[in-house]
Protein backbone atom coordinates (compact mmCIF):
# COMPACT_ATOMS: atom_id res chain seq x y z
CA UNK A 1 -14.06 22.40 -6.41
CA UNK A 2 -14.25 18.55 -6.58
CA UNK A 3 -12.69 15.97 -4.48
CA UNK A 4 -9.79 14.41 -6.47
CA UNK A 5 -10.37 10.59 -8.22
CA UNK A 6 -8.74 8.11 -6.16
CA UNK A 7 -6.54 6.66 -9.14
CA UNK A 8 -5.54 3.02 -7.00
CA UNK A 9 -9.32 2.64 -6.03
CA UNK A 10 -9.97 3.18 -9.98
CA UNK A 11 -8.12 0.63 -10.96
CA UNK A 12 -9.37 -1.56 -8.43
CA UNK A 13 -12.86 -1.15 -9.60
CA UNK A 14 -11.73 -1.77 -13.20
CA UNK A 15 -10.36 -5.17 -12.46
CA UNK A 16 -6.78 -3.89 -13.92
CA UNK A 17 -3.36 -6.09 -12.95
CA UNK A 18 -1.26 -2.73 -12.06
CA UNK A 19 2.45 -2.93 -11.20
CA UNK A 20 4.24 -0.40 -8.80
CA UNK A 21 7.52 0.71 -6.64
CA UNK A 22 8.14 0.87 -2.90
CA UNK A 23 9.45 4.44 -2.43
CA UNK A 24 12.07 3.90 0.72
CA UNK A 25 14.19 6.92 -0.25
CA UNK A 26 12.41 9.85 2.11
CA UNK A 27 12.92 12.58 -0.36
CA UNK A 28 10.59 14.36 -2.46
CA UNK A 29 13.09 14.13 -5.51
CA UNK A 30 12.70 10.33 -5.24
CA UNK A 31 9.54 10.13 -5.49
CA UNK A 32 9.31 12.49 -8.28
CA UNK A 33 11.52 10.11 -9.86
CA UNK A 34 9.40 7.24 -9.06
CA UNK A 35 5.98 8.76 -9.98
CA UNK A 36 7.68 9.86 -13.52
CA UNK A 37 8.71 6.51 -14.40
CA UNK A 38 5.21 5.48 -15.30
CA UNK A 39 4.05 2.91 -12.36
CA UNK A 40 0.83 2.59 -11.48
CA UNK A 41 1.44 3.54 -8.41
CA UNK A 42 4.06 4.29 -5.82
CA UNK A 43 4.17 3.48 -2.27
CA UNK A 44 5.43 6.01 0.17
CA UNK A 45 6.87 3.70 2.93
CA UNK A 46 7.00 4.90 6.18
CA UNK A 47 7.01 1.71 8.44
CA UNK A 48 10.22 1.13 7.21
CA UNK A 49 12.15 4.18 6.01
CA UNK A 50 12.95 7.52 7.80
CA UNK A 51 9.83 9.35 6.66
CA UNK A 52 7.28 11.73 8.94
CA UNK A 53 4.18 13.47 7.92
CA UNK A 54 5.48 16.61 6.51
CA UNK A 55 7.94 14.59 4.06
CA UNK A 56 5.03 11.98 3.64
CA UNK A 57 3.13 15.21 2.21
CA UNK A 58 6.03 16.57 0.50
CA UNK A 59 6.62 13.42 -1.42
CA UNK A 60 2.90 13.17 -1.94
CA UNK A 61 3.02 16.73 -3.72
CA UNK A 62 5.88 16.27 -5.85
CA UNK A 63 4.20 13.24 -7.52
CA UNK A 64 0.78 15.23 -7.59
CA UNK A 65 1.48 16.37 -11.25
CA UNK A 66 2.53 12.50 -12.97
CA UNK A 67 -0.37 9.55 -13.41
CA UNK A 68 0.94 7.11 -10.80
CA UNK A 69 -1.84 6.34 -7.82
CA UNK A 70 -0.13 7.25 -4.41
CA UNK A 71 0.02 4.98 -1.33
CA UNK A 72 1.09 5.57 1.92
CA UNK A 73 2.29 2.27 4.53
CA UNK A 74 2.38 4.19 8.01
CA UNK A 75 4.36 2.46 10.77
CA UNK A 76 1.26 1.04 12.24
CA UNK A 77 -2.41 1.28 11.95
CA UNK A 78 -2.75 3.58 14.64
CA UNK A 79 -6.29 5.72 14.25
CA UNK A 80 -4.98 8.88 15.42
CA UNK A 81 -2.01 8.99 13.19
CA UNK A 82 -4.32 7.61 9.92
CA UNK A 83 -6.70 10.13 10.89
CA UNK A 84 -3.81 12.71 10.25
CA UNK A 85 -2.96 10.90 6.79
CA UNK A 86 -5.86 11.64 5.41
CA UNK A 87 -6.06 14.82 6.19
CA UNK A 88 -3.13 15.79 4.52
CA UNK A 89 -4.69 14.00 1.65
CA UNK A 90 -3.66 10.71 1.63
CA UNK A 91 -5.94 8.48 -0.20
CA UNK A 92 -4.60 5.05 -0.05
CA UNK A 93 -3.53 2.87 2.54
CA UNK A 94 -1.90 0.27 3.02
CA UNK A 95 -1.90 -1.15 6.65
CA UNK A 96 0.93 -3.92 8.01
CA UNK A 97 0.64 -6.63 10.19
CA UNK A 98 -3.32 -7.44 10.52
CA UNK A 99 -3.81 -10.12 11.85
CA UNK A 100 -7.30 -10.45 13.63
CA UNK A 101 -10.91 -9.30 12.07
CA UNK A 102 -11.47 -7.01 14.49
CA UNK A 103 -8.25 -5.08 14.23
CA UNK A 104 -9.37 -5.00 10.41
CA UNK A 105 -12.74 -3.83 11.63
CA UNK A 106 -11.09 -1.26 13.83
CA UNK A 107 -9.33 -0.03 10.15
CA UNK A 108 -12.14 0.17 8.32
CA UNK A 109 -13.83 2.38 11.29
CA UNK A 110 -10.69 4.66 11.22
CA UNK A 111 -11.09 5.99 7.72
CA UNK A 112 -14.76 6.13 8.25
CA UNK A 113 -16.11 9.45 9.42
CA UNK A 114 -19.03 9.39 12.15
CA UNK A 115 -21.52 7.11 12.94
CA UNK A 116 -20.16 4.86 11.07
CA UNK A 117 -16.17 5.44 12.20
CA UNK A 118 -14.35 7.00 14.17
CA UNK A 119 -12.24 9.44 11.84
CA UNK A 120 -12.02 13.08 13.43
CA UNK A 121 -13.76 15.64 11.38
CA UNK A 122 -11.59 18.39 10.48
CA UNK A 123 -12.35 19.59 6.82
CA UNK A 124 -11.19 23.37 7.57
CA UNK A 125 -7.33 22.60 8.54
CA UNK A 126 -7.62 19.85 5.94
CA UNK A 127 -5.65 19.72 1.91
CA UNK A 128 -7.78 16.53 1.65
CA UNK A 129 -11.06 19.04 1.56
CA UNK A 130 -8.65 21.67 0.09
CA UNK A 131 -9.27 23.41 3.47
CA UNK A 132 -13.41 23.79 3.07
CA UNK A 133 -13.26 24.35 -0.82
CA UNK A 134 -14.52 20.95 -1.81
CA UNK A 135 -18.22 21.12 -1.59
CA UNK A 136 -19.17 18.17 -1.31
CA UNK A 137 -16.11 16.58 0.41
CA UNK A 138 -18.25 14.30 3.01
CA UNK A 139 -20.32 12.77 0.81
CA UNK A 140 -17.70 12.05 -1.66
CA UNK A 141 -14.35 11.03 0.51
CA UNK A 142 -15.56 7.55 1.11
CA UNK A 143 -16.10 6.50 -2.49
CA UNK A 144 -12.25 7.94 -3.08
CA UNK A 145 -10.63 6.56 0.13
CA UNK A 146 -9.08 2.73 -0.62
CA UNK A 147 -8.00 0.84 2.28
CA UNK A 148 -5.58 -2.08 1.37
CA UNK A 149 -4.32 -4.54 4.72
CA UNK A 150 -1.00 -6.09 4.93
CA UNK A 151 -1.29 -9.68 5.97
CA UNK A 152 2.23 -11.03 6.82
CA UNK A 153 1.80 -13.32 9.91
CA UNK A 154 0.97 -16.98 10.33
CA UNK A 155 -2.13 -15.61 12.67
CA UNK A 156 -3.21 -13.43 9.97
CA UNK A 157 -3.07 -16.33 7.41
CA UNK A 158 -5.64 -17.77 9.79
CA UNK A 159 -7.99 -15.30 9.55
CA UNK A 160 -7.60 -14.61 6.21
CA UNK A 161 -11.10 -15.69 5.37
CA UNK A 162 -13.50 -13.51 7.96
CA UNK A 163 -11.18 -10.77 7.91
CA UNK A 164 -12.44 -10.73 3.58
CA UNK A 165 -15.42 -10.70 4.00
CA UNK A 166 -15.67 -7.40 5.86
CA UNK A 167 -16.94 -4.88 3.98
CA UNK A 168 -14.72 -1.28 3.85
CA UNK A 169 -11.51 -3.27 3.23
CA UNK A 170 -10.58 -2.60 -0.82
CA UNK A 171 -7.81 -4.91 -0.99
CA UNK A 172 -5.06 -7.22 0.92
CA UNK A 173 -2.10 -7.27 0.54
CA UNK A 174 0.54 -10.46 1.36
CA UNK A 175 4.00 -9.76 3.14
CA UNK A 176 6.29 -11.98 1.84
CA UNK A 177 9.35 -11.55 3.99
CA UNK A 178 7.58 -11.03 7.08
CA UNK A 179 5.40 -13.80 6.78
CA UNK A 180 8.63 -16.54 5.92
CA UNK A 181 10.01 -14.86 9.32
CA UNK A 182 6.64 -16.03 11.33
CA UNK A 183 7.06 -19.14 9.55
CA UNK A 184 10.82 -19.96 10.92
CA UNK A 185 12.03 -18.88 7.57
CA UNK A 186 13.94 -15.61 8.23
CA UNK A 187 15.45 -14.28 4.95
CA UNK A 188 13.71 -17.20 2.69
CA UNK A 189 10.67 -15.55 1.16
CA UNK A 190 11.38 -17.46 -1.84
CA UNK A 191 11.37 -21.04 0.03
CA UNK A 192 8.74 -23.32 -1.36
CA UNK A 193 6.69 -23.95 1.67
CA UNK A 194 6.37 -20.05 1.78
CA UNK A 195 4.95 -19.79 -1.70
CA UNK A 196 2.32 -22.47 -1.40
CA UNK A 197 1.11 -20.80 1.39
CA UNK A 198 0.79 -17.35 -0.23
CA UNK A 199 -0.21 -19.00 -3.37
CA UNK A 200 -3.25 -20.21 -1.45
CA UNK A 201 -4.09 -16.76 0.64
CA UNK A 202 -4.17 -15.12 -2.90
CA UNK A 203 -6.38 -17.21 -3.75
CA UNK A 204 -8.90 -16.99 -1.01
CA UNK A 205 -8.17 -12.83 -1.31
CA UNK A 206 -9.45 -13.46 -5.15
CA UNK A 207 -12.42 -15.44 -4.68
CA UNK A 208 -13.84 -13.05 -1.75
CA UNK A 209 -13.68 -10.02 -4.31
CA UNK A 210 -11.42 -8.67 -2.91
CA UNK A 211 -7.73 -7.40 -4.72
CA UNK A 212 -5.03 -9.33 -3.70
CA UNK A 213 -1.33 -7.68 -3.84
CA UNK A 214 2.25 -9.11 -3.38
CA UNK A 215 5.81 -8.04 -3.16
CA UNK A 216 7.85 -9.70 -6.52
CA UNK A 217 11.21 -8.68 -6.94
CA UNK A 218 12.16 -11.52 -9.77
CA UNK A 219 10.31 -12.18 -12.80
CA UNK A 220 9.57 -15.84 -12.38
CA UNK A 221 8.06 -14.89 -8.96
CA UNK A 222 5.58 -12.37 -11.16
CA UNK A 223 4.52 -14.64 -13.03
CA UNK A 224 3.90 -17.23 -10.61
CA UNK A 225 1.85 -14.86 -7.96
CA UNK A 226 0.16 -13.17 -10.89
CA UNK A 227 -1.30 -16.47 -12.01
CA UNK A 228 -2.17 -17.39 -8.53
CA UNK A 229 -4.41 -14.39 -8.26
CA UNK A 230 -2.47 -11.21 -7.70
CA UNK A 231 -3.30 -8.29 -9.80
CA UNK A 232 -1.69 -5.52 -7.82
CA UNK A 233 2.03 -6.24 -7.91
CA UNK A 234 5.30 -4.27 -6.78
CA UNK A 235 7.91 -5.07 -8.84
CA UNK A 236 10.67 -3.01 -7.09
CA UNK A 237 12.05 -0.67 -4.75
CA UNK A 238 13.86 2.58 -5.55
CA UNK A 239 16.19 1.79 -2.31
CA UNK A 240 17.55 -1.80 -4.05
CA UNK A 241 17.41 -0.30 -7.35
CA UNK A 242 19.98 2.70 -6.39
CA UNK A 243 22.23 0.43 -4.38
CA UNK A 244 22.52 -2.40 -7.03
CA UNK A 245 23.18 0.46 -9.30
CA UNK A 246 25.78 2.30 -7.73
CA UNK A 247 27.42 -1.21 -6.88
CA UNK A 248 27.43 -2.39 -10.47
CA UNK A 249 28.70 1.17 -12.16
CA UNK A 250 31.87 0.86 -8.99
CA UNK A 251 32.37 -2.47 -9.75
CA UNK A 252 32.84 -2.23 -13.57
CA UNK A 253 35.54 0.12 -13.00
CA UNK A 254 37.42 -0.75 -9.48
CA UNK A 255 37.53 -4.15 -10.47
CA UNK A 256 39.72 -3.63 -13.49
């Protein structure tokens, strides 16, 4: 048996602009829904919505059978719990709040199996090595396992430029409401000052090599961070897209 292709790291190495959704709805129908749709990905979020490793894996099967690439945002990027991602066969990852190199370092060493990393080796209790039947499984998880970093602080911004150049880290990703917070803009990701300076981290993300992602909920903001460098771009979030729904369809009626 062969390890699966890593469809976000494909794309990644294929230079593609790919658009996806934040899953926040922690049920396996939703992101069913989501993976059908046709994104290029889908992001399981579990820093912010009510999500734990069995519905993480859940979710992550129910998508299995549709073409979207399949991310996972844990809470934090502790080792032990990544080390449990994976395992379940989690791919990609996509890491908030880094903000120093060697916390980035520390990532790239916690997907990384012995000498080089730290990651546990477990392949028998593992769905990743489809419990032992993947043959070659250790030489081949590294080339599919993509490790993206969320850099959403003014301190991160800082160290955007070493924290690049390491080597292991696939792609970076900017926060745009959490970095307007660190700024003293709370609630204004779309404030000027905000965009120039995530205009000018994708840029520096672009010119290391590296992929640079970004958060866009309006078209015009699209645009403007895809020109500036972005190529991996989510465009929505199934959350904000069933609550401006269901608003709309009660409001047509209850209003007349």
């Amino acid at each position: 048996m062969e390890i699966r292709k890593n469809k976000v790291k494909a794309y990644f190495k294929e230079g593609k602009t790919t658009y996806g959704i934040w899953n926040g709805i922690a049920n396996p129908y939703a992101a069913e829904i989501c993976a059908g749709a046709g994104f290029d990905w889908v992001v399981i979020d579990s820093e912010h919505a009510p999500f734990d490793l069995n519905s993480i894996l859940a979710s992550s099967q129910a998508m299995a059978a549709h073409q979207s690439g399949i991310i996972v945002r844990p809470p934090s990027g502790d080792p032990v719990y990544i080390k449990r991602l994976l395992d379940v066969g989690v791919q990609t990852l996509i890491i908030p709040i880094v903000e120093t190199e060697e916390q980035a370092r520390n990532l790239v060493r916690a997907i990384t199996y012995p000498p080089s990393g730290i990651r546990g080796v477990g392949a028998a209790l593992s769905r990743a090595a489809q419990w032992g039947r993947v043959s070659d499984y250790f030489e081949k998880v590294q080339e599919e396992t993509c490790l993206i970093i969320q850099i959403e602080t003014v301190k991160g911004l800082q160290n955007l430029e070493a924290i690049c150049q390491i080597e292991g880290i696939d792609g970076v990703f900017i926060g745009p409401a959490d970095l307007a917070a660190s700024m003293g803009k709370l609630g204004q990701s779309s404030d000027e000052g905000v965009k120039v300076e995530i205009k000018r981290a994708l840029k520096i993300i672009k010119d290391s090599g590296k992929v640079g992602g970004i958060l866009a909920l309006q078209d015009d903001l699209v645009k403007e961070y895809r020109d500036a460098g972005a190529s991996f771009i989510g465009i929505g979030v199934d959350l904000i897209a069933l609550a401006q729904a269901t608003q709309a369809l009660a409001n047509k009626y209850k209003n007349h």
